[in-house]
PDB file of N, CA and C in Angstrom:
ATOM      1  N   UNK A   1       0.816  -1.193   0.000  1.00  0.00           N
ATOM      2  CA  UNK A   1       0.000   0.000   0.000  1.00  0.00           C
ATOM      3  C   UNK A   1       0.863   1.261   0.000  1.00  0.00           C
ATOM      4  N   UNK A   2       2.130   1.335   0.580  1.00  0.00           N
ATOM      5  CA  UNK A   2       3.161   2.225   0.754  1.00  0.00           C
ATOM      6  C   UNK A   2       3.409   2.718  -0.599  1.00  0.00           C
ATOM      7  N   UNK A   3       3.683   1.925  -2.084  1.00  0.00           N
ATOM      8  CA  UNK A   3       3.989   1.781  -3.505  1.00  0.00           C
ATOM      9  C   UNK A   3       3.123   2.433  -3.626  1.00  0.00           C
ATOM     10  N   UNK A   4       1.352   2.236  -3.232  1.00  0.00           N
ATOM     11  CA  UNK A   4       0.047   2.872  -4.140  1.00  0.00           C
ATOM     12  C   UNK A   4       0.823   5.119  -3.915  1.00  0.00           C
ATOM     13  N   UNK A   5       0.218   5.111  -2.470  1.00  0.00           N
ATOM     14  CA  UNK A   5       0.415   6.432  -1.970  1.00  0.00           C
ATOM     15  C   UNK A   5       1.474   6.601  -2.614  1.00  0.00           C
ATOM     16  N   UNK A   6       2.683   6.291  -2.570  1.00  0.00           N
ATOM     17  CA  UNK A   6       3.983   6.919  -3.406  1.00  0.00           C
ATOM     18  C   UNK A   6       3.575   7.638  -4.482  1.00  0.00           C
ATOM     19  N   UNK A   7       3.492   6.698  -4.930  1.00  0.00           N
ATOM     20  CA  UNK A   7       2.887   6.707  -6.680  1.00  0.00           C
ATOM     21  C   UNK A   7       1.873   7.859  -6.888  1.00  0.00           C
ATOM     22  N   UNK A   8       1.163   7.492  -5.848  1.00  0.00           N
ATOM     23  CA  UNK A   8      -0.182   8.620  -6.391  1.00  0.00           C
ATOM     24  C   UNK A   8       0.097  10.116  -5.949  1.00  0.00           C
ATOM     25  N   UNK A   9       0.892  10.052  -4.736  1.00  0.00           N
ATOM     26  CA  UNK A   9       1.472  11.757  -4.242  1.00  0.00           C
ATOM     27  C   UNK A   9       2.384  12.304  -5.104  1.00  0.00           C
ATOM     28  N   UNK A  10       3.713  11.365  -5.868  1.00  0.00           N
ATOM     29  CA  UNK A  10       4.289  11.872  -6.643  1.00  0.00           C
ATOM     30  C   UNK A  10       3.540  12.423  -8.157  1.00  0.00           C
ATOM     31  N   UNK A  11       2.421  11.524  -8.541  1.00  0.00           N
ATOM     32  CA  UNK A  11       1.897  11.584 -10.050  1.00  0.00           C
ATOM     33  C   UNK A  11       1.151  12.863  -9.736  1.00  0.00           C
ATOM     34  N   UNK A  12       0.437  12.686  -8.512  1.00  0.00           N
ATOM     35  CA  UNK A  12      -1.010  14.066  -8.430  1.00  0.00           C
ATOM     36  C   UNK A  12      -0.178  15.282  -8.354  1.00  0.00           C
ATOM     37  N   UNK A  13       0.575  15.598  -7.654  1.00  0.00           N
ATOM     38  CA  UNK A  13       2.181  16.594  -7.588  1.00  0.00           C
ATOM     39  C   UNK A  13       2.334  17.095  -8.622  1.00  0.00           C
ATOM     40  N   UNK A  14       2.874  16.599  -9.443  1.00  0.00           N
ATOM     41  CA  UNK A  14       3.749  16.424 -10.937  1.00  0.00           C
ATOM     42  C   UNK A  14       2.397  16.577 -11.904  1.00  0.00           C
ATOM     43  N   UNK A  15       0.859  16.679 -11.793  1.00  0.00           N
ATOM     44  CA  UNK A  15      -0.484  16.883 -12.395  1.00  0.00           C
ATOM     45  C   UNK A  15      -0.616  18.605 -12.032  1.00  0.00           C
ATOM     46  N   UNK A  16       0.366  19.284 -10.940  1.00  0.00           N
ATOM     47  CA  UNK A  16      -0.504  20.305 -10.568  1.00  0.00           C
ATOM     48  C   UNK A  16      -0.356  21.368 -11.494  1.00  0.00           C
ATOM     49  N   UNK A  17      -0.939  22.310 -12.032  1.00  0.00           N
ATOM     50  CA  UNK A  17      -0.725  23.089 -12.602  1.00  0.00           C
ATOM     51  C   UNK A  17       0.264  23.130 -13.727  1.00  0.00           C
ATOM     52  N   UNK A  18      -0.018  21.659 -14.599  1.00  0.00           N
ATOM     53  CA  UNK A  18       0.649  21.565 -15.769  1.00  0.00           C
ATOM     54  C   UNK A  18      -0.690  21.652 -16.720  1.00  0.00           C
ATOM     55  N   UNK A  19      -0.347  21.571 -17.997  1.00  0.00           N
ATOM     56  CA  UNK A  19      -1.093  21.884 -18.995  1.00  0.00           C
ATOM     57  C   UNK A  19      -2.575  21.431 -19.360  1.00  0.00           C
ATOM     58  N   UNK A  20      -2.011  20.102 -18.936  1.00  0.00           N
ATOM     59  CA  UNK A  20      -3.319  19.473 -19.295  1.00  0.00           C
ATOM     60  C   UNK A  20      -4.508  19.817 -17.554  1.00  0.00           C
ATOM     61  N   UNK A  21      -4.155  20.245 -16.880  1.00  0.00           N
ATOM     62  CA  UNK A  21      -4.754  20.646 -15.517  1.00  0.00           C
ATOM     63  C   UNK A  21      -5.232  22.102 -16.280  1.00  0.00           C
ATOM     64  N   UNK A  22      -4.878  22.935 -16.823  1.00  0.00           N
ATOM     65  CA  UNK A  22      -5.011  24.420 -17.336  1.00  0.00           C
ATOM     66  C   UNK A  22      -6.382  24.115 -18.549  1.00  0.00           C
ATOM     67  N   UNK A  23      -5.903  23.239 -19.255  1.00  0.00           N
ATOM     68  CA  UNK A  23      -6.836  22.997 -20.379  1.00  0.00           C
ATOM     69  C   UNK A  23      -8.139  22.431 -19.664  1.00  0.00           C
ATOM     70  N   UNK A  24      -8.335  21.834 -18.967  1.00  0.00           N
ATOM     71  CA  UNK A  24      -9.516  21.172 -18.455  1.00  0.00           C
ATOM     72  C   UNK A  24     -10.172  22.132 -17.584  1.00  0.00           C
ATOM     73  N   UNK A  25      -9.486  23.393 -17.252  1.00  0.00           N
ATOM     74  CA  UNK A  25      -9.927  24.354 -15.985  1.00  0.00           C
ATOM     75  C   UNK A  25     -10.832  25.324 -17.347  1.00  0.00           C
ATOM     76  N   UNK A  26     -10.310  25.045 -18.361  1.00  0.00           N
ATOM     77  CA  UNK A  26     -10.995  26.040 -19.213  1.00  0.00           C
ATOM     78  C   UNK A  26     -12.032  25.622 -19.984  1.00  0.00           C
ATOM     79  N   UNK A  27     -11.773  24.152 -20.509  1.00  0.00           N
ATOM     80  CA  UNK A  27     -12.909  23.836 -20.812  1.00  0.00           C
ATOM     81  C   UNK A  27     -13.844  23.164 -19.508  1.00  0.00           C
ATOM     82  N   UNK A  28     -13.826  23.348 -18.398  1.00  0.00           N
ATOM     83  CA  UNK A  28     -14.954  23.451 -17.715  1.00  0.00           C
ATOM     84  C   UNK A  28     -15.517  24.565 -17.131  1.00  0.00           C
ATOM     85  N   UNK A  29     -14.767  25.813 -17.667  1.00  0.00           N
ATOM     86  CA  UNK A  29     -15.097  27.184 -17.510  1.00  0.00           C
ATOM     87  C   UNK A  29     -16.266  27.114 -18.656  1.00  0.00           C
ATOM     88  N   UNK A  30     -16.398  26.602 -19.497  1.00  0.00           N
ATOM     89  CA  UNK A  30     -17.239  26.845 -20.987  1.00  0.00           C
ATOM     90  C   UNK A  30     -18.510  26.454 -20.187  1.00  0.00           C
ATOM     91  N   UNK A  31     -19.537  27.534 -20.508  1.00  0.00           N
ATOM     92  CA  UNK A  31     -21.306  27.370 -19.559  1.00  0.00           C
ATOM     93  C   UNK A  31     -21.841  26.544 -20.924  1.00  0.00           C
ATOM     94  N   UNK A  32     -21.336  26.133 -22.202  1.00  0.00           N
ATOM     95  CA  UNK A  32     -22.182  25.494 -22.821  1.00  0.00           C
ATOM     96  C   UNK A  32     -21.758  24.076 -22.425  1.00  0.00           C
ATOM     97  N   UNK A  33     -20.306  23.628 -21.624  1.00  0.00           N
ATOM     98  CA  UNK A  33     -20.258  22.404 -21.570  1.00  0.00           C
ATOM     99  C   UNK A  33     -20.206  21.980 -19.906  1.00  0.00           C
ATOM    100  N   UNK A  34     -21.097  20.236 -20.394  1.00  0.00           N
ATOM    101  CA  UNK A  34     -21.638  19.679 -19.010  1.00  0.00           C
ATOM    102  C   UNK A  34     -19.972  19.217 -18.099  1.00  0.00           C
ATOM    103  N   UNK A  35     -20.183  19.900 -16.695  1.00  0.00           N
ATOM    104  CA  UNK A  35     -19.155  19.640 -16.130  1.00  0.00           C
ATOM    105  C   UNK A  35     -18.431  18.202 -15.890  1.00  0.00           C
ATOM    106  N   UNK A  36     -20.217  17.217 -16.043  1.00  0.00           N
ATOM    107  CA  UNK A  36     -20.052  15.844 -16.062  1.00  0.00           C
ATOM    108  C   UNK A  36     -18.882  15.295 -17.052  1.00  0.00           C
ATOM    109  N   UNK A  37     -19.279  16.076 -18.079  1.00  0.00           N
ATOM    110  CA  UNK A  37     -18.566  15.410 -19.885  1.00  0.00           C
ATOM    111  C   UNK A  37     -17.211  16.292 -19.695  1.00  0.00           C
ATOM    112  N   UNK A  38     -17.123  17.314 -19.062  1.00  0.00           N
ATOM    113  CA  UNK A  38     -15.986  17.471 -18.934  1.00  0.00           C
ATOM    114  C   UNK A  38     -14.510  16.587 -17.950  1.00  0.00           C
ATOM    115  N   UNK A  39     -15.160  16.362 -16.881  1.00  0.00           N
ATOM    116  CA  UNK A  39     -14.666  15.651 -15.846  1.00  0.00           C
ATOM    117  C   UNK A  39     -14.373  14.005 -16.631  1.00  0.00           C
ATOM    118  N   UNK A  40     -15.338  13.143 -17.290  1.00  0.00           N
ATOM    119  CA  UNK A  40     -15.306  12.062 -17.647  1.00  0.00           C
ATOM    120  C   UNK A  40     -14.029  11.984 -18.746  1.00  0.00           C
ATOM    121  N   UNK A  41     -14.079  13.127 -19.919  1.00  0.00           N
ATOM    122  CA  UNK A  41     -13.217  13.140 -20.782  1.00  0.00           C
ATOM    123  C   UNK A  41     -12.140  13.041 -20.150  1.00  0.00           C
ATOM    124  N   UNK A  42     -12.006  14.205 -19.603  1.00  0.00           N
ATOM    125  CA  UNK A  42      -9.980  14.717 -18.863  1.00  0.00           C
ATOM    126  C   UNK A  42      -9.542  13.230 -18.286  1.00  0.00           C
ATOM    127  N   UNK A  43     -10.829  12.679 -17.505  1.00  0.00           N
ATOM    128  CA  UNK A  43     -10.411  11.050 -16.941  1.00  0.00           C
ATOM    129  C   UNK A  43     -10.039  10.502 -17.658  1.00  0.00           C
ATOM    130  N   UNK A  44     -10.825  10.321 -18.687  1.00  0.00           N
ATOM    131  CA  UNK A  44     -10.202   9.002 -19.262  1.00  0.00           C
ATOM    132  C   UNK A  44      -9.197   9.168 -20.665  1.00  0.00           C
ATOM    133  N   UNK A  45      -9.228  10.278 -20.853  1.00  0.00           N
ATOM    134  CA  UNK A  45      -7.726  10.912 -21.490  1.00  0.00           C
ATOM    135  C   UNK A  45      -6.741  10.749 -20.363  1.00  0.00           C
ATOM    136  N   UNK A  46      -6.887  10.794 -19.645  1.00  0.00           N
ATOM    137  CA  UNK A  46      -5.443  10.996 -19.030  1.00  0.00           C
ATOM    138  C   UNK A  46      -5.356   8.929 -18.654  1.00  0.00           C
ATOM    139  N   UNK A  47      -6.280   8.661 -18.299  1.00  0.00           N
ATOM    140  CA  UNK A  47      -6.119   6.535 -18.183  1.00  0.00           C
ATOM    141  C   UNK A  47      -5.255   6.156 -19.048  1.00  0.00           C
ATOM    142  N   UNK A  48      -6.196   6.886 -20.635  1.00  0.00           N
ATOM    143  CA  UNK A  48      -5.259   6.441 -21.838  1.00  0.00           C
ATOM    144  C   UNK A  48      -3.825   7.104 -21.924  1.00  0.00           C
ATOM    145  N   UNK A  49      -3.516   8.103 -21.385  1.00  0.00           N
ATOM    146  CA  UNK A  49      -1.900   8.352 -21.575  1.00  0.00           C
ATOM    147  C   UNK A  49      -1.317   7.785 -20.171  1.00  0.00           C
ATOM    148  N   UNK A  50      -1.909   7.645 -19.486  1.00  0.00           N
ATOM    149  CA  UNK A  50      -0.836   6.637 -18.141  1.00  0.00           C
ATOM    150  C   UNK A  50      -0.779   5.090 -18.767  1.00  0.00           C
ATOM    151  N   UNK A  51      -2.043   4.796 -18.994  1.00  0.00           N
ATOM    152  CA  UNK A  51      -1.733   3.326 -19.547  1.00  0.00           C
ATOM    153  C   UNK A  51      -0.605   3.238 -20.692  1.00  0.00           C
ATOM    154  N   UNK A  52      -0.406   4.103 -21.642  1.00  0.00           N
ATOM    155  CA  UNK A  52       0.508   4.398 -22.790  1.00  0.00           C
ATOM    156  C   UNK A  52       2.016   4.344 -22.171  1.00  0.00           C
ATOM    157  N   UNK A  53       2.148   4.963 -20.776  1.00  0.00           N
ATOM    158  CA  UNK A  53       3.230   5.186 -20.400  1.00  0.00           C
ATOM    159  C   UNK A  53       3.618   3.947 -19.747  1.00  0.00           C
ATOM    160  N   UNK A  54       2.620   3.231 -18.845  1.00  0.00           N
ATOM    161  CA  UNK A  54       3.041   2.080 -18.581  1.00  0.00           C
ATOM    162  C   UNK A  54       3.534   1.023 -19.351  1.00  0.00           C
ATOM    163  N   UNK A  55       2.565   0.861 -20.497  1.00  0.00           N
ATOM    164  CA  UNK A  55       2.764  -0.145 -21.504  1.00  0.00           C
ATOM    165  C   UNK A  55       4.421   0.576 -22.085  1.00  0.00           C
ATOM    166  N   UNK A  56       5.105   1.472 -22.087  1.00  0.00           N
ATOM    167  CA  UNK A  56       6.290   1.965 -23.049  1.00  0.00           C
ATOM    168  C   UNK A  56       7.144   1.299 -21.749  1.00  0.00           C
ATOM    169  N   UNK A  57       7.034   1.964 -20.262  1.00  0.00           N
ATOM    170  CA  UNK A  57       7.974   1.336 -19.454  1.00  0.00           C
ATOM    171  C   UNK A  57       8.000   0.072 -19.217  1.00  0.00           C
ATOM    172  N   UNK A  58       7.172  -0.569 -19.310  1.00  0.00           N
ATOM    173  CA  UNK A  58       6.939  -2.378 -19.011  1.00  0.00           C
ATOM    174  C   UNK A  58       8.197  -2.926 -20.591  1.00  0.00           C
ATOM    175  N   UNK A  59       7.761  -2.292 -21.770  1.00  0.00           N
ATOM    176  CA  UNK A  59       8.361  -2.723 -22.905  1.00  0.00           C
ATOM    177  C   UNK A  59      10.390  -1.970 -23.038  1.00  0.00           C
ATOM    178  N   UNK A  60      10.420  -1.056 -22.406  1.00  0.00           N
ATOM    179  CA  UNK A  60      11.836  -1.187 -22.117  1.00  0.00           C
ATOM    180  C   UNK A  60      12.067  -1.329 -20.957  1.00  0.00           C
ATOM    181  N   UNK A  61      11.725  -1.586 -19.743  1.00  0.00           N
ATOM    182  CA  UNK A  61      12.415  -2.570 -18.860  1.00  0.00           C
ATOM    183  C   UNK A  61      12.933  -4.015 -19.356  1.00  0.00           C
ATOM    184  N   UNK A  62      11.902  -4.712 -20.077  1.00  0.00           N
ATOM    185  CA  UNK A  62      11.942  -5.756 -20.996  1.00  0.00           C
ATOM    186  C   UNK A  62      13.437  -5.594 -21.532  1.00  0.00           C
ATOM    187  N   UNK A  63      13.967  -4.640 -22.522  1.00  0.00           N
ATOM    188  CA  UNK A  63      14.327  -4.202 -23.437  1.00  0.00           C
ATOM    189  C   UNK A  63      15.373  -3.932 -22.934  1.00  0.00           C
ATOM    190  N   UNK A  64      15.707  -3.000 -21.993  1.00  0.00           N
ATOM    191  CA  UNK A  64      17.271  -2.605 -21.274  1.00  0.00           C
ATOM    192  C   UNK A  64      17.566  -3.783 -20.774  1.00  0.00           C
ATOM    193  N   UNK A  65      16.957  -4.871 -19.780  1.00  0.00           N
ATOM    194  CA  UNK A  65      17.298  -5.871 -18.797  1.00  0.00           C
ATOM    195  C   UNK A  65      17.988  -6.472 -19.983  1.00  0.00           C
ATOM    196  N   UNK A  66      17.616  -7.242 -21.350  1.00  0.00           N
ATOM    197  CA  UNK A  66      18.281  -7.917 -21.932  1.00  0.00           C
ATOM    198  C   UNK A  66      19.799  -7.323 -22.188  1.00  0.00           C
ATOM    199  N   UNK A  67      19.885  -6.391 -22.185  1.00  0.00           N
ATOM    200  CA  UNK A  67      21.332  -5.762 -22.684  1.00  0.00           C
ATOM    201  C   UNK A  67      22.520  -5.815 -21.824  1.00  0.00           C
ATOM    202  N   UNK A  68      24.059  -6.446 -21.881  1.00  0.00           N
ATOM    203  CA  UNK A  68      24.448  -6.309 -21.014  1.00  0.00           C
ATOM    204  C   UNK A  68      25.266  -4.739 -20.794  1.00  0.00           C
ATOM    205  N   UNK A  69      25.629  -4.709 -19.480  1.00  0.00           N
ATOM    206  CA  UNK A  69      26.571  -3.175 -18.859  1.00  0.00           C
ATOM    207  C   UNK A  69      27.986  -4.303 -19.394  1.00  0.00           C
ATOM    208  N   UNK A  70      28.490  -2.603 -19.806  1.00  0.00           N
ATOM    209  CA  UNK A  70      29.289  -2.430 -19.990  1.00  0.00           C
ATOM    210  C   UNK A  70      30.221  -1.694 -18.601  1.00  0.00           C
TER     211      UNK A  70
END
């Protein structure tokens, strides 16, 4: 459980007031759009780029481990 909190204090941290936090503050500033559809999108845009990132680090951990040091 120590790994989860890590993980999630460093990622939510490193979320604050970067771009994609700015873009979502604005399009839920927009009175024509539902805060619901806003909130759901930014979610699951951002699932799909963590999952993206996982799947790249899982595939070079893979990828470096085979190689030997020099």
């Amino acid at each position: 459980m120590t790994a989860f909190f890590t993980i999630f204090a460093t990622v939510f941290l490193a979320e604050l007031g970067d771009k994609t936090q700015l873009a979502t503050v604005l399009f839920a500033s927009d009175e024509g759009k539902s805060k619901l559809l806003v909130f759901c999108a930014a979610a699951l845009a951002l699932i799909a780029s963590t999952g993206a990132a996982v799947i790249a680090g899982a595939a070079a951990d893979r990828w470096l481990t085979a190689l030997p040091l020099k």
